[in-house]
Protein backbone atom coordinates (compact mmCIF):
# COMPACT_ATOMS: atom_id res chain seq x y z
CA UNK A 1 20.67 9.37 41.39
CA UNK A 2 17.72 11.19 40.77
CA UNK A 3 18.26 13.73 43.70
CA UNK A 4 22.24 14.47 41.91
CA UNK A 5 20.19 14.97 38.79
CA UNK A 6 17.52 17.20 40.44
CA UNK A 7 20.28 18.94 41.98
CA UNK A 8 21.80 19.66 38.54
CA UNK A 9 18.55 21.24 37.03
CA UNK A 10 17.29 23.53 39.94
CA UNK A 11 18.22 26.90 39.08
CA UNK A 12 19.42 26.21 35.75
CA UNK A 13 18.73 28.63 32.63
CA UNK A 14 16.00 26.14 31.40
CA UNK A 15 14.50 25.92 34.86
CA UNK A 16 14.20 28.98 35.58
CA UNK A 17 12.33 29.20 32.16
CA UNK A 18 10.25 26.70 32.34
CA UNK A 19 8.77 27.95 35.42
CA UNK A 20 8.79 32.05 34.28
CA UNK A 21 6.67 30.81 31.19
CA UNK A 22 2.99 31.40 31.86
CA UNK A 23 1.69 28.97 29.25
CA UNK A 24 4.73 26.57 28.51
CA UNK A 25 3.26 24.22 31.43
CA UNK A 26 -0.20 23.51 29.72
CA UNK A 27 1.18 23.45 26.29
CA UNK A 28 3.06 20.50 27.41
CA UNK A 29 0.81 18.87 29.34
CA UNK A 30 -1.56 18.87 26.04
CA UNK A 31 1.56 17.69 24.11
CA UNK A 32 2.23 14.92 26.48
CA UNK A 33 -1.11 14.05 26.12
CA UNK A 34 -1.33 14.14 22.30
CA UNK A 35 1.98 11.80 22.43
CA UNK A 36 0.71 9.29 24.92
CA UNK A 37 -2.27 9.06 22.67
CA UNK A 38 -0.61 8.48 19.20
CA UNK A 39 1.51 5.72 21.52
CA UNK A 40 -1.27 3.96 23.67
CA UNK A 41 -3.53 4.12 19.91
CA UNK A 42 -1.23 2.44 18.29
CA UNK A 43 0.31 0.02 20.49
CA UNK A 44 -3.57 -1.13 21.58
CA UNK A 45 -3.23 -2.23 17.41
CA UNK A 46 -0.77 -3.89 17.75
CA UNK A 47 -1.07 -5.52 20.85
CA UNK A 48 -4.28 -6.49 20.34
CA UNK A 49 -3.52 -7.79 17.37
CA UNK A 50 -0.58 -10.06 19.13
CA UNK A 51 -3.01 -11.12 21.19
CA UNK A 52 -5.52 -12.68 18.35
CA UNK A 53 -8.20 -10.26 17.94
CA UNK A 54 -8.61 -8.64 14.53
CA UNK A 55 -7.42 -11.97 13.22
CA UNK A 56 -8.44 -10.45 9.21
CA UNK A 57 -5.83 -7.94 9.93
CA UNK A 58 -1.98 -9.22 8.78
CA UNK A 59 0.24 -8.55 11.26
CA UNK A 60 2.58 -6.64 9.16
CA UNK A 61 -0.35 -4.32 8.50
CA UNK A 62 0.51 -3.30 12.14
CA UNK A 63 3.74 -1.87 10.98
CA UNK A 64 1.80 1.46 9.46
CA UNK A 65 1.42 2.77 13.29
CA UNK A 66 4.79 1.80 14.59
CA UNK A 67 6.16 5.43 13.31
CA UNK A 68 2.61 7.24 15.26
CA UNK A 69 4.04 4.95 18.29
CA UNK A 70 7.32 6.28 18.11
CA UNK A 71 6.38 9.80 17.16
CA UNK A 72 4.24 9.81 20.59
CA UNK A 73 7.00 8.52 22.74
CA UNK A 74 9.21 10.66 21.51
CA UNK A 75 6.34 13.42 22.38
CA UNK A 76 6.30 12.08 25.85
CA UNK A 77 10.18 11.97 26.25
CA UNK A 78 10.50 15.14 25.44
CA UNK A 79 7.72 16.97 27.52
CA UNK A 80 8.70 14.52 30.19
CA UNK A 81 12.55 15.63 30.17
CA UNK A 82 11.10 19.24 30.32
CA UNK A 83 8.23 18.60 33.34
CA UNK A 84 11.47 17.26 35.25
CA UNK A 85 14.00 20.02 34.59
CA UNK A 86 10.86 22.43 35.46
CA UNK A 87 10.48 20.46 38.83
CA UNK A 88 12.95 18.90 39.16
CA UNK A 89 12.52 18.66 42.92
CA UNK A 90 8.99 17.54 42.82
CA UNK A 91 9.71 14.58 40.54
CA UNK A 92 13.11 13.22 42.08
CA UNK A 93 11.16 12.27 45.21
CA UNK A 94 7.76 10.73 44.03
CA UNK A 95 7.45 7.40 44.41
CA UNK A 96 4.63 7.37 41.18
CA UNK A 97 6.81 8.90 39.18
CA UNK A 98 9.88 6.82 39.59
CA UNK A 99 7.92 3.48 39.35
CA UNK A 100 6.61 4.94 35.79
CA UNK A 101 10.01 5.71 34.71
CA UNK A 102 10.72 2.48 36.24
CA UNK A 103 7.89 0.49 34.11
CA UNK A 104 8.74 3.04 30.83
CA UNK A 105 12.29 1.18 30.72
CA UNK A 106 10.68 -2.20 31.64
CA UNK A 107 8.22 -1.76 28.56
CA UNK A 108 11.03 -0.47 26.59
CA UNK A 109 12.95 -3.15 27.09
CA UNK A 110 10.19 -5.94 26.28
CA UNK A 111 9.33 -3.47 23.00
CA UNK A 112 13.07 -3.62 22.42
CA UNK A 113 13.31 -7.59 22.80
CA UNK A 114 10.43 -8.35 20.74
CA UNK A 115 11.16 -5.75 17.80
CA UNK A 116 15.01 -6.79 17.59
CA UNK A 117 14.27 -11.01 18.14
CA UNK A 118 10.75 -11.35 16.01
CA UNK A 119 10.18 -8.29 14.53
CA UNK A 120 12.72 -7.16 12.43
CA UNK A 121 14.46 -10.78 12.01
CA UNK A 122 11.04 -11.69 10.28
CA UNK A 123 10.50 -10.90 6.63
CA UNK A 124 7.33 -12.94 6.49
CA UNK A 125 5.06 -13.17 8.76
CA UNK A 126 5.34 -12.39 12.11
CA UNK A 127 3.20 -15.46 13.47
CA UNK A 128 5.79 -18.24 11.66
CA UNK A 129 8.35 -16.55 14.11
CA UNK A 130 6.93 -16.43 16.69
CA UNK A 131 4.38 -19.17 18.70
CA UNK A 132 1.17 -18.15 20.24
CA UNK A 133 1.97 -18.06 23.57
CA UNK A 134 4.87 -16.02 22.99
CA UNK A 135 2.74 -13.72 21.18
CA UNK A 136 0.21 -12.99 23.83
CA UNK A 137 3.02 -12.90 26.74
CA UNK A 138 4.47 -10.12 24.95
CA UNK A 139 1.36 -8.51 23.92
CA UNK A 140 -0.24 -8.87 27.56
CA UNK A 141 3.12 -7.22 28.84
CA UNK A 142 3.03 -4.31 26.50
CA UNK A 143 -0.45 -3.43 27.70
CA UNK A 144 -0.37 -3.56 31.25
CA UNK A 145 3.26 -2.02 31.25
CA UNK A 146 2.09 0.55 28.96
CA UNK A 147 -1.48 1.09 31.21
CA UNK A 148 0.53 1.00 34.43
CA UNK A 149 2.86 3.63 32.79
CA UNK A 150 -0.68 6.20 32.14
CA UNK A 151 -2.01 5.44 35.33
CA UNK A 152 0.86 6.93 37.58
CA UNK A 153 1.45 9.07 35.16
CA UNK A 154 -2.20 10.40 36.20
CA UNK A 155 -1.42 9.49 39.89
CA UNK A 156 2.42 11.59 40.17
CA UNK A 157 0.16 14.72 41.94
CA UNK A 158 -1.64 12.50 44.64
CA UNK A 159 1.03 9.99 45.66
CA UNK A 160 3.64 10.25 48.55
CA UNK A 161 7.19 12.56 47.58
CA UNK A 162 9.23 10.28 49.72
């Protein structure tokens, strides 16, 4: 699937920008950056929060960074879409970056879950929705997903391409 889609971008009009463009490459690698830290911030807040630390601090406080979480994803989604149609060749076969894209829909599904069942459905507190151990499952999730997610991110240069 990825090769077909890799296929579809090399040579394209945005391709062959992407690469002509001198500076385009670091401006989104510090964009990508800048997103992955508004999202890793804010979703250390909250998960650490989930997982009973900052116990002073309401839960629905946490809500105030959910649109800095979403504003760096979308950051990251976008840069990301654009590192792939740049290279698209490069990324279709690394094995880092399709277990992060891998993990990214893994997390987004378990953000997804818990947002839609607890979240939302809650107009009081979060914690008399949801138990304790429920809590840190999906809190511990989020962060390793999430950590797993920067680290291969980091790794995509120096792992195998197939």
């Amino acid at each position: 699937m990825l090769d077909a889609l890799a296929q579809a971008f090399l040579g394209s009009p945005l391709n062959e920008w992407i690469q002509a463009t001198y500076w385009l490459w670091p401006v989104m690698e510090i964009t990508h950056f800048i997103g992955l830290t508004l999202l890793m911030g804010g979703l250390l807040i909250v998960d650490l929060r989930l997982l009973g630390l900052f116990p002073s601090v309401k839960l629905t406080a946490t809500h105030k960074v959910l649109p800095l979480v979403l504003l760096g994803f979308t950051l990251n989604l976008i840069t990301g879409i654009l590192f792939f149609i740049g290279d698209p060749m490069r990324y279709s076969v690394n094995v880092g970056f399709q277990i992060k894209m891998l993990l990214v829909l893994v997390a987004g599904a378990n953000a997804f879950l818990f947002h839609s069942r607890y979240w939302l459905d809650s107009q009081s507190s979060l914690s008399m929705a949801l138990n304790r151990v429920d809590e840190r499952i999906v809190a511990g999730l989020s962060l390793c997903l999430w950590t797993c997610v920067l680290l291969l991110g980091r790794l995509i240069p120096y792992v195998s391409t197939g």
